[in-house]
PDB file of N, CA and C in Angstrom:
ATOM      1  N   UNK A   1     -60.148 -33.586  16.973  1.00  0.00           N
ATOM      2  CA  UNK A   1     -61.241 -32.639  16.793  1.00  0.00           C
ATOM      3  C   UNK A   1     -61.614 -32.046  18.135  1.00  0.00           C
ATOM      4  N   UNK A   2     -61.790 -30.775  18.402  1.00  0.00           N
ATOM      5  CA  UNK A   2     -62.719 -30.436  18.951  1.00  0.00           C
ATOM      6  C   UNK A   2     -64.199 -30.530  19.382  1.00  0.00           C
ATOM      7  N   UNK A   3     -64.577 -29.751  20.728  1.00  0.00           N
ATOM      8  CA  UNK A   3     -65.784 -30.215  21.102  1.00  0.00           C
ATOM      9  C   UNK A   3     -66.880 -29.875  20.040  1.00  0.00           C
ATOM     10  N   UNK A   4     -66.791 -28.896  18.796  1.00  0.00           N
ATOM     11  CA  UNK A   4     -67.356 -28.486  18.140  1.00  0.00           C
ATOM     12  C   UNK A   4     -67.270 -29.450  16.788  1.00  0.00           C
ATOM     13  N   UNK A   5     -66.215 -30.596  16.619  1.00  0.00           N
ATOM     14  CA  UNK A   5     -66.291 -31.423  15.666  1.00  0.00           C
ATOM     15  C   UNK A   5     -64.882 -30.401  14.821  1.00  0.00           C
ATOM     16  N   UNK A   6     -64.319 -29.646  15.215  1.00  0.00           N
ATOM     17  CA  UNK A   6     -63.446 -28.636  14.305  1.00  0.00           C
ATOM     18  C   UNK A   6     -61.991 -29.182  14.249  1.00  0.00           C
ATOM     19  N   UNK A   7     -60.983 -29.478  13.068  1.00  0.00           N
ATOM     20  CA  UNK A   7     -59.927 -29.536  13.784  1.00  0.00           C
ATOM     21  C   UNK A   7     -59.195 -28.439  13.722  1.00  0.00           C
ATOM     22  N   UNK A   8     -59.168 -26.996  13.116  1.00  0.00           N
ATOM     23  CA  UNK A   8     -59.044 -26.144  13.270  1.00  0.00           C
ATOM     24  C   UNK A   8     -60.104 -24.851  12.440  1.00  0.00           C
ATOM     25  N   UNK A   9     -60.074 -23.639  13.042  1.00  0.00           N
ATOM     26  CA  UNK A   9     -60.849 -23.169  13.037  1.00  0.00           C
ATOM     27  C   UNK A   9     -60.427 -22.303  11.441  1.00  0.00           C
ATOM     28  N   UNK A  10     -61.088 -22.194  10.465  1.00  0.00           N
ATOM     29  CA  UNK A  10     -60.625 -22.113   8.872  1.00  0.00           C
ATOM     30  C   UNK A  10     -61.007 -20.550   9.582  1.00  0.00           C
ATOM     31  N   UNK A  11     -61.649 -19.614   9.934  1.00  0.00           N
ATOM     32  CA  UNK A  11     -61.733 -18.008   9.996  1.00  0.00           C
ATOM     33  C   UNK A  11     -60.020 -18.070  10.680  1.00  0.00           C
ATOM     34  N   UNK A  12     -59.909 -18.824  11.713  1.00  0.00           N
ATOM     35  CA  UNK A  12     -58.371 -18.277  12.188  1.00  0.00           C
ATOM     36  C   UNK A  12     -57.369 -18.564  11.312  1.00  0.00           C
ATOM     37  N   UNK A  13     -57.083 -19.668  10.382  1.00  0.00           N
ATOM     38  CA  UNK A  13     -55.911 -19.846   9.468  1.00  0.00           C
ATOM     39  C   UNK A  13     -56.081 -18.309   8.327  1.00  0.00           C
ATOM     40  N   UNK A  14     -57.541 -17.937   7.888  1.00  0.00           N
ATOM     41  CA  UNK A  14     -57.681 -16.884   7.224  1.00  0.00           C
ATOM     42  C   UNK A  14     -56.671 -15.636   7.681  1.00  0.00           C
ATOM     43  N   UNK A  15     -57.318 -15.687   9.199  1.00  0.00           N
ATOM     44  CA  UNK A  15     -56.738 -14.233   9.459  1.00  0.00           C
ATOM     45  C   UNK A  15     -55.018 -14.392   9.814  1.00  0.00           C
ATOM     46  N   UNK A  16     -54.840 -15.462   9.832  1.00  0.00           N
ATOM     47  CA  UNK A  16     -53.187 -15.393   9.502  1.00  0.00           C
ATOM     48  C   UNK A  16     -52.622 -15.483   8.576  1.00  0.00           C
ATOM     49  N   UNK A  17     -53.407 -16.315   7.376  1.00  0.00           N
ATOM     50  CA  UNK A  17     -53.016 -15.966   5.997  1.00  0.00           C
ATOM     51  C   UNK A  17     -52.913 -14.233   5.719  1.00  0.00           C
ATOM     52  N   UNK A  18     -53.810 -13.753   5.879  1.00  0.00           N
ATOM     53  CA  UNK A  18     -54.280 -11.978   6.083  1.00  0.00           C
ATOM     54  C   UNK A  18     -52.910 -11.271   6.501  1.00  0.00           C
ATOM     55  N   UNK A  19     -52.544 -11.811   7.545  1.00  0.00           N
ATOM     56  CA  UNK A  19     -51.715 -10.925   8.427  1.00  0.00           C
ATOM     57  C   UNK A  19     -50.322 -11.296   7.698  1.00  0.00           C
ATOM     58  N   UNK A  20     -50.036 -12.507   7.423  1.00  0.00           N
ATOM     59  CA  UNK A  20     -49.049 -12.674   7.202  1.00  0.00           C
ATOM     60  C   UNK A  20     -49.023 -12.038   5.124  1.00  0.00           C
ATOM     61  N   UNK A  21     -49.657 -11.834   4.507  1.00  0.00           N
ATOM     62  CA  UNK A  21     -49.662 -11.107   2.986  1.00  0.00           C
ATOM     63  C   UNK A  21     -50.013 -10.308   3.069  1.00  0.00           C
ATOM     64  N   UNK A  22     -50.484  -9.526   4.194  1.00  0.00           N
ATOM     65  CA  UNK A  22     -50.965  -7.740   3.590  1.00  0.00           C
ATOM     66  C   UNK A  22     -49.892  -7.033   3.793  1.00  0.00           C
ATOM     67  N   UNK A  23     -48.878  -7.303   3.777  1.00  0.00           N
ATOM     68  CA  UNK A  23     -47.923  -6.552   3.793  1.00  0.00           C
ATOM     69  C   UNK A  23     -47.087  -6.613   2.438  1.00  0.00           C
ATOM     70  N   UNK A  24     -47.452  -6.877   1.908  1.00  0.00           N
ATOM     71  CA  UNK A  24     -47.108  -7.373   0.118  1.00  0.00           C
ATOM     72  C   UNK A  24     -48.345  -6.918  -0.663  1.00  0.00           C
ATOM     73  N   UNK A  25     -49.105  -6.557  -0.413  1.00  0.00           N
ATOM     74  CA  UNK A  25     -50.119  -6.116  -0.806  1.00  0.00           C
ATOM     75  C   UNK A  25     -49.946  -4.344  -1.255  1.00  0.00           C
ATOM     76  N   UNK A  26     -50.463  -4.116  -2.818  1.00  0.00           N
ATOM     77  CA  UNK A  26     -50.304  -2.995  -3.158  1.00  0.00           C
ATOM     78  C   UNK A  26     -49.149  -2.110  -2.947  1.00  0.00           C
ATOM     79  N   UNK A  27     -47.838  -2.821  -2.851  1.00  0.00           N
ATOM     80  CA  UNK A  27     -46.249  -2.148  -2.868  1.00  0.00           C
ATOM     81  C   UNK A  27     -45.698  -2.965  -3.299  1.00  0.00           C
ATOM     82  N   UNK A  28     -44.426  -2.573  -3.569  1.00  0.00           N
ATOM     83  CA  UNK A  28     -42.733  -3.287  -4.214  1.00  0.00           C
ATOM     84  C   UNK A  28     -42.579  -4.345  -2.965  1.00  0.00           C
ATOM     85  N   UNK A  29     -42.449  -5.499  -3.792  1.00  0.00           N
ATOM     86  CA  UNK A  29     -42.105  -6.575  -2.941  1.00  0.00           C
ATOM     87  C   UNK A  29     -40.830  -6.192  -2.492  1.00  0.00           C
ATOM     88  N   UNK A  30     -39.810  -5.542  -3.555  1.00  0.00           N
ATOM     89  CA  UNK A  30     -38.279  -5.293  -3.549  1.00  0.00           C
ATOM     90  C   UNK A  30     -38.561  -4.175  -1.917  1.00  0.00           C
ATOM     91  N   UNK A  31     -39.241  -3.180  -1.760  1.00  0.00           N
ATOM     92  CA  UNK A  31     -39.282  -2.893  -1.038  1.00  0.00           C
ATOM     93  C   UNK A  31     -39.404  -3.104   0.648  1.00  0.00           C
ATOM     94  N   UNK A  32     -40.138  -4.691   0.457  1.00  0.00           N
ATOM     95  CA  UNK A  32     -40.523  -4.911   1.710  1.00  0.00           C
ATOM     96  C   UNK A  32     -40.045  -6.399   2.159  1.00  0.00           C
ATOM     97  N   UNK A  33     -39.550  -6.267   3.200  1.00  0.00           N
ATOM     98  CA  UNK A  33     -38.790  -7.550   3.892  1.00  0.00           C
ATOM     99  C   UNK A  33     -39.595  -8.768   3.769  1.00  0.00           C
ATOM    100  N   UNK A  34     -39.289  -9.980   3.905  1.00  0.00           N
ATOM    101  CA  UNK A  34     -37.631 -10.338   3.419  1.00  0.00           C
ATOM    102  C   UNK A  34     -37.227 -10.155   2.339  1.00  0.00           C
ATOM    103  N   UNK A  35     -37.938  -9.649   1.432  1.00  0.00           N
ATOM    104  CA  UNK A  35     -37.675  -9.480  -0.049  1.00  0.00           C
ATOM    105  C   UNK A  35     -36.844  -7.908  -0.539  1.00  0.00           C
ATOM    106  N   UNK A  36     -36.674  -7.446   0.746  1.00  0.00           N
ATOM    107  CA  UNK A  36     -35.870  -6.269  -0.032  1.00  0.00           C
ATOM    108  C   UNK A  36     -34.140  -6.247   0.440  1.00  0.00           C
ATOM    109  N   UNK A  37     -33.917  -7.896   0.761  1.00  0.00           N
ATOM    110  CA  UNK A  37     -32.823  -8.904   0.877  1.00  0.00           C
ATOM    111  C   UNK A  37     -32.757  -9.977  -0.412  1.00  0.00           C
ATOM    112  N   UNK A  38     -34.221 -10.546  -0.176  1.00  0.00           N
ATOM    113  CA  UNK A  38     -34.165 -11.770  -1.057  1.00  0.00           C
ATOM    114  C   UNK A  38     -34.737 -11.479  -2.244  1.00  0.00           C
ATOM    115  N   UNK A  39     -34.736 -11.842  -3.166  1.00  0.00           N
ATOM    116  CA  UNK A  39     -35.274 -11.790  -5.170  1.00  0.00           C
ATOM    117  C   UNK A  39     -36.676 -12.210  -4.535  1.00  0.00           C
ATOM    118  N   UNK A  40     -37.591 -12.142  -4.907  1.00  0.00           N
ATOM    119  CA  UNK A  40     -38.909 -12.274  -4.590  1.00  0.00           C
ATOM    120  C   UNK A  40     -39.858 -12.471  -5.870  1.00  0.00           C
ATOM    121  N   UNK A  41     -38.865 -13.568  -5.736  1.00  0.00           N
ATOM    122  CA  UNK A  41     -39.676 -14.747  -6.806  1.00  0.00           C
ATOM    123  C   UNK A  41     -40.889 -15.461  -6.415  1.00  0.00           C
ATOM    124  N   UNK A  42     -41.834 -16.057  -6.869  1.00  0.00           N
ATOM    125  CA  UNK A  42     -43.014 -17.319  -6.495  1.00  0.00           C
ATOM    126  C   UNK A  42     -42.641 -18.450  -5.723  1.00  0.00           C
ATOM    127  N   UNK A  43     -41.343 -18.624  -6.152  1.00  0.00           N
ATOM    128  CA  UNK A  43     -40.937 -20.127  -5.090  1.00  0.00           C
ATOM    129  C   UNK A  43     -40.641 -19.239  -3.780  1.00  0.00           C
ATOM    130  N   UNK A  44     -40.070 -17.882  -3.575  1.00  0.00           N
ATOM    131  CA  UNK A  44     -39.146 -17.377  -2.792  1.00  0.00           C
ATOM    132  C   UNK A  44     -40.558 -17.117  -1.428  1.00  0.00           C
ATOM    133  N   UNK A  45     -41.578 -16.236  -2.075  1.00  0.00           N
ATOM    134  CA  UNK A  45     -42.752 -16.019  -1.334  1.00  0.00           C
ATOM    135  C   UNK A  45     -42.984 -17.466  -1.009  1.00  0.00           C
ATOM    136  N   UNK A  46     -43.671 -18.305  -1.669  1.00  0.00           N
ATOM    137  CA  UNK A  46     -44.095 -19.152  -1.221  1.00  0.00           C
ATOM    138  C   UNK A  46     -43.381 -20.133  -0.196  1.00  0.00           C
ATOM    139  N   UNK A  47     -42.358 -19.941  -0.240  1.00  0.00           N
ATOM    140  CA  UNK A  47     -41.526 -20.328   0.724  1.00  0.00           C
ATOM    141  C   UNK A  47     -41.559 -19.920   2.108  1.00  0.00           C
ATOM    142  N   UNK A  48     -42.008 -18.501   2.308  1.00  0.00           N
ATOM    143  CA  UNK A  48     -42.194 -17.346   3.005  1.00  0.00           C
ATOM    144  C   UNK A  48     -43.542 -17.700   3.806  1.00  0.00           C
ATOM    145  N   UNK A  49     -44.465 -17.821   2.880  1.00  0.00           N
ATOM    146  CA  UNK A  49     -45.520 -18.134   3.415  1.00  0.00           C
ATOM    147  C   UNK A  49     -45.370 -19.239   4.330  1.00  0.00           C
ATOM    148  N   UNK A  50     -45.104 -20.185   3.617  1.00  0.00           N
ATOM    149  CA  UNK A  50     -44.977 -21.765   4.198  1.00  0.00           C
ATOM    150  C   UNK A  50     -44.280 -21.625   5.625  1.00  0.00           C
ATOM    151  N   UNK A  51     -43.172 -20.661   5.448  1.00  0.00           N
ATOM    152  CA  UNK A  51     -42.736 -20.827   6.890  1.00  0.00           C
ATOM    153  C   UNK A  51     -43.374 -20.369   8.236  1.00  0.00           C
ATOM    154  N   UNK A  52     -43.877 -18.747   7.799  1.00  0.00           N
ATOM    155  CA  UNK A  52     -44.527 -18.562   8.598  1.00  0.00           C
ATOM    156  C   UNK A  52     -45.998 -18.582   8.985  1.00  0.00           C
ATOM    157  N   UNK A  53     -46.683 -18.929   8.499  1.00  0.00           N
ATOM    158  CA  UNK A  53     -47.858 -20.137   8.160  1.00  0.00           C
ATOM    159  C   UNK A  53     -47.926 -21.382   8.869  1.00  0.00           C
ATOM    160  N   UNK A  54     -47.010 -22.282   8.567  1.00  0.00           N
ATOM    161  CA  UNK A  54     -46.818 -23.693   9.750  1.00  0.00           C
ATOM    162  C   UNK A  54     -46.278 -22.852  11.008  1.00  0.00           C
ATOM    163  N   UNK A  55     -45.622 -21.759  10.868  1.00  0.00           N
ATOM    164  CA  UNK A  55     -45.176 -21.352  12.795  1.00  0.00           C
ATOM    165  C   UNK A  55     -46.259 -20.925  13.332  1.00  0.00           C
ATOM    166  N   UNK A  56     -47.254 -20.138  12.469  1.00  0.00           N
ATOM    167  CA  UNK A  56     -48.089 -19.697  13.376  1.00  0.00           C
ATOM    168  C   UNK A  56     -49.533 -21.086  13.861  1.00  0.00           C
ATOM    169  N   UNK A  57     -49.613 -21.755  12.846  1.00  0.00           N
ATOM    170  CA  UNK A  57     -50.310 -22.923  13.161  1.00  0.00           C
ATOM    171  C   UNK A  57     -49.814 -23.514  14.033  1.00  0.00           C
ATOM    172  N   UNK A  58     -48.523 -24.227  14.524  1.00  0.00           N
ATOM    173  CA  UNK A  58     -48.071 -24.532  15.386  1.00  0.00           C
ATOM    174  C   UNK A  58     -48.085 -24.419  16.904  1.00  0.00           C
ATOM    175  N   UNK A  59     -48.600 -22.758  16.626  1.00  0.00           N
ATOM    176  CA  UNK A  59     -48.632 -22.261  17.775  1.00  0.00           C
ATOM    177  C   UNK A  59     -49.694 -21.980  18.466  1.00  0.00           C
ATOM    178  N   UNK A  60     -50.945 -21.866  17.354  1.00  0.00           N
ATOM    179  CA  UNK A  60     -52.532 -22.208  17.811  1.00  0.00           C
ATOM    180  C   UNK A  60     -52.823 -22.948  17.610  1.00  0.00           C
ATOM    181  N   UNK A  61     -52.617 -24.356  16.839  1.00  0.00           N
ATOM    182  CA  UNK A  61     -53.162 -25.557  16.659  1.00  0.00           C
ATOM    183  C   UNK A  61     -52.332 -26.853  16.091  1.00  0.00           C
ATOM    184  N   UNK A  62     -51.518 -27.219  17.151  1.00  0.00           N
ATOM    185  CA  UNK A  62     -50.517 -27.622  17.305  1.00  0.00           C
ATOM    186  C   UNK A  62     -50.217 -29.052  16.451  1.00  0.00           C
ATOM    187  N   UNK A  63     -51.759 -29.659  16.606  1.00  0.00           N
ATOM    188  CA  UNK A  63     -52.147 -31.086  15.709  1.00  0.00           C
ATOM    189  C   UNK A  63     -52.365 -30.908  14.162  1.00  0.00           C
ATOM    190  N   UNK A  64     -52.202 -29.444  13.973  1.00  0.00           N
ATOM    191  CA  UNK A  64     -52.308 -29.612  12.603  1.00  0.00           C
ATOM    192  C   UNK A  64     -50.918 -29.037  11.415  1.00  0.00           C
ATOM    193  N   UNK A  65     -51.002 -29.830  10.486  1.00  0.00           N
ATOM    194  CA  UNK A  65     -49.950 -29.815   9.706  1.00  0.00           C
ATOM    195  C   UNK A  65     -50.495 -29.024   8.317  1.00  0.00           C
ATOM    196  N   UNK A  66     -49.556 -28.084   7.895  1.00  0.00           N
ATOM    197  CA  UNK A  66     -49.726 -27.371   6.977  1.00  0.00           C
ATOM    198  C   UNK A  66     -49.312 -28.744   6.162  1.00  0.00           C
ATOM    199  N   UNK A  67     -49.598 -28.518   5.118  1.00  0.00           N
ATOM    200  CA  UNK A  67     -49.469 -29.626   4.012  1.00  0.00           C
ATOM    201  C   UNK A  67     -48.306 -28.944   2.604  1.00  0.00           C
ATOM    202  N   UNK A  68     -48.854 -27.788   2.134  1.00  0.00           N
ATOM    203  CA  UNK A  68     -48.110 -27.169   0.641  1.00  0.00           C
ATOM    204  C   UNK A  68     -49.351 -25.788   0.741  1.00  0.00           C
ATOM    205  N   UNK A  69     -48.062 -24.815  -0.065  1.00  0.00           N
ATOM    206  CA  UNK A  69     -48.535 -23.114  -0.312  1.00  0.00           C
ATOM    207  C   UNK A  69     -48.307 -23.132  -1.335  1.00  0.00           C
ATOM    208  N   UNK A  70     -48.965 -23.003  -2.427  1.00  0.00           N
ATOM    209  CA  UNK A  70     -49.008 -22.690  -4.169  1.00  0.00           C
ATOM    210  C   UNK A  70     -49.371 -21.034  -4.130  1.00  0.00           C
ATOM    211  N   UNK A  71     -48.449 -19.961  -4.512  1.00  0.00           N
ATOM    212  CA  UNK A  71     -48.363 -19.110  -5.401  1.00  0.00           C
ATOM    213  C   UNK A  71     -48.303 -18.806  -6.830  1.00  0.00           C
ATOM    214  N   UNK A  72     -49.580 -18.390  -7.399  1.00  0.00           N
ATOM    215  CA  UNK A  72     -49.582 -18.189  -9.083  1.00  0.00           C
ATOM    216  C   UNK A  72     -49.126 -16.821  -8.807  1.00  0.00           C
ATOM    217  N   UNK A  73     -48.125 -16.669 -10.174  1.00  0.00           N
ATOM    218  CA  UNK A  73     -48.112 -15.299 -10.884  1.00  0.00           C
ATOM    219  C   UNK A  73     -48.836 -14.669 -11.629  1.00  0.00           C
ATOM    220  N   UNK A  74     -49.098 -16.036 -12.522  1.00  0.00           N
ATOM    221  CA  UNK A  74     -49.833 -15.837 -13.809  1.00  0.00           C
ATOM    222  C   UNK A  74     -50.601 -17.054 -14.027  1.00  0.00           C
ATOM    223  N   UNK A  75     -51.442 -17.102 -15.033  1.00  0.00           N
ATOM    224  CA  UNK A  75     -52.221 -18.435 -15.543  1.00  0.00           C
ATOM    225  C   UNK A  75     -51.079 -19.033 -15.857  1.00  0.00           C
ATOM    226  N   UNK A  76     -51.099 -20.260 -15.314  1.00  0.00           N
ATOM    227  CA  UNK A  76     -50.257 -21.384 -15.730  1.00  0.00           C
ATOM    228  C   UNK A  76     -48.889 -20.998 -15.040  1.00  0.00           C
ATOM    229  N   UNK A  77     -48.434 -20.327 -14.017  1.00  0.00           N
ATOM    230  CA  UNK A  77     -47.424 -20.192 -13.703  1.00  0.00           C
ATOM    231  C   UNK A  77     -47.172 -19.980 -12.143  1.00  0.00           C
ATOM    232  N   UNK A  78     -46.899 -21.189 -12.191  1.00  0.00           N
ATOM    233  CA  UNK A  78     -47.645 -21.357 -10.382  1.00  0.00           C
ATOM    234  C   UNK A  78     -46.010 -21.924  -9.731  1.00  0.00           C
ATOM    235  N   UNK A  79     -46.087 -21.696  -8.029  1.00  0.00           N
ATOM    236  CA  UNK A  79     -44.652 -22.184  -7.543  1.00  0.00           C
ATOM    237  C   UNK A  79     -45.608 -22.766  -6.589  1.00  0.00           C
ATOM    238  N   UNK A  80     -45.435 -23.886  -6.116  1.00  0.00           N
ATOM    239  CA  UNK A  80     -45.453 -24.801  -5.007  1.00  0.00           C
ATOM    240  C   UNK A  80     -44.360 -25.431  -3.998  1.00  0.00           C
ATOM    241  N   UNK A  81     -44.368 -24.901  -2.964  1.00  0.00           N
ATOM    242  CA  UNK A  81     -44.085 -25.880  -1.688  1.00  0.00           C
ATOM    243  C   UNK A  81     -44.284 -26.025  -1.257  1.00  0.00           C
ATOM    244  N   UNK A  82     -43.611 -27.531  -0.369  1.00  0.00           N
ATOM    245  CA  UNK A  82     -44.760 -28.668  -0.003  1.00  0.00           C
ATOM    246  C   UNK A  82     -43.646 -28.616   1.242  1.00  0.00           C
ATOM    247  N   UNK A  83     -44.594 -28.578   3.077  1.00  0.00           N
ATOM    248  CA  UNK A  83     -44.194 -28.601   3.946  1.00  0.00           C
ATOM    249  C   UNK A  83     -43.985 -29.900   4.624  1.00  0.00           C
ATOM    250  N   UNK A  84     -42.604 -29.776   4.962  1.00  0.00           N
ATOM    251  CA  UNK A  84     -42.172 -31.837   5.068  1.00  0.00           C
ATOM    252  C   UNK A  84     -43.255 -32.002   6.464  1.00  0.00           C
ATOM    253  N   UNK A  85     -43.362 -33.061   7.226  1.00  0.00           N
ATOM    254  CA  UNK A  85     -43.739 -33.125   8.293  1.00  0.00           C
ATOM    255  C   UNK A  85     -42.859 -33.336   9.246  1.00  0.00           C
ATOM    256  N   UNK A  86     -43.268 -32.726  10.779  1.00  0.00           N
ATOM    257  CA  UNK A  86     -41.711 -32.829  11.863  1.00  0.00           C
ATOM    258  C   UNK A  86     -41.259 -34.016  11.869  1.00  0.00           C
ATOM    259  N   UNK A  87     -40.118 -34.386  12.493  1.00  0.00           N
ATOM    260  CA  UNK A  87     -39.797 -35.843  12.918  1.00  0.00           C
ATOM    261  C   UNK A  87     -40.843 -36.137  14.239  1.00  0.00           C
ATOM    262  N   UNK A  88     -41.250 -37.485  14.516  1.00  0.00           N
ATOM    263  CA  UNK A  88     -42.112 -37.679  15.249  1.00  0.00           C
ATOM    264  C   UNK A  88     -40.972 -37.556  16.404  1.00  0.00           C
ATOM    265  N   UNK A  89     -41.051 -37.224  17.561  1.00  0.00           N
ATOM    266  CA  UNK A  89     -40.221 -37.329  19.058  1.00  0.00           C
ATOM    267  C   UNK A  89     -40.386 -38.212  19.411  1.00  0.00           C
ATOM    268  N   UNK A  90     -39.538 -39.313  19.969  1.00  0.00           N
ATOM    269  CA  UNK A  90     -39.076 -40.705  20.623  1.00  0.00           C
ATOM    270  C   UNK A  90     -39.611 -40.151  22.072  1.00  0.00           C
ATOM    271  N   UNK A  91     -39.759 -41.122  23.209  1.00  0.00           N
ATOM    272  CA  UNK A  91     -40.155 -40.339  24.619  1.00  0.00           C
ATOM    273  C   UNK A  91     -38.701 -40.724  25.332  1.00  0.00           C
TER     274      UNK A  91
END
């Protein structure tokens, strides 16, 4: 934790959640990378997310571990993945 009691700051994971989906926002997924390579399915995004989501956490808040990114399509039709944790480093 931080001197503030924080272990990371939930407005900053927001605005990278933000940054990293507004670009999927109100257009053809088919249109827009990586998906105008990959099928851009719920597991496929969420996959997407997950990756770049734990990189950018990584990189501002290094102690913390993304856990799992659930994408619904629909009621009842949800994709989940679940982010392994690193190998711990030997010294």
């Amino acid at each position: 934790l931080d001197g503030e009691e924080l272990l990371c700051d939930s407005h900053a994971v927001g605005r990278l959640l933000h940054a990293i989906v507004d670009p999927f926002r109100d257009g053809n997924l088919n249109d827009t990378p990586p998906f105008d390579r990959v099928n851009p399915t719920a597991e496929a995004l969420a996959r997407h997310i997950a990756a770049m989501l734990s990189a950018e956490l990584g990189r501002i808040a290094p102690s913390v571990h993304l856990e799992w990114v659930r994408v619904t399509e629909a009621p009842r039709c949800t994709a989940v993945v679940r982010v392994p944790r690193p190998a711990a480093s030997t010294p």
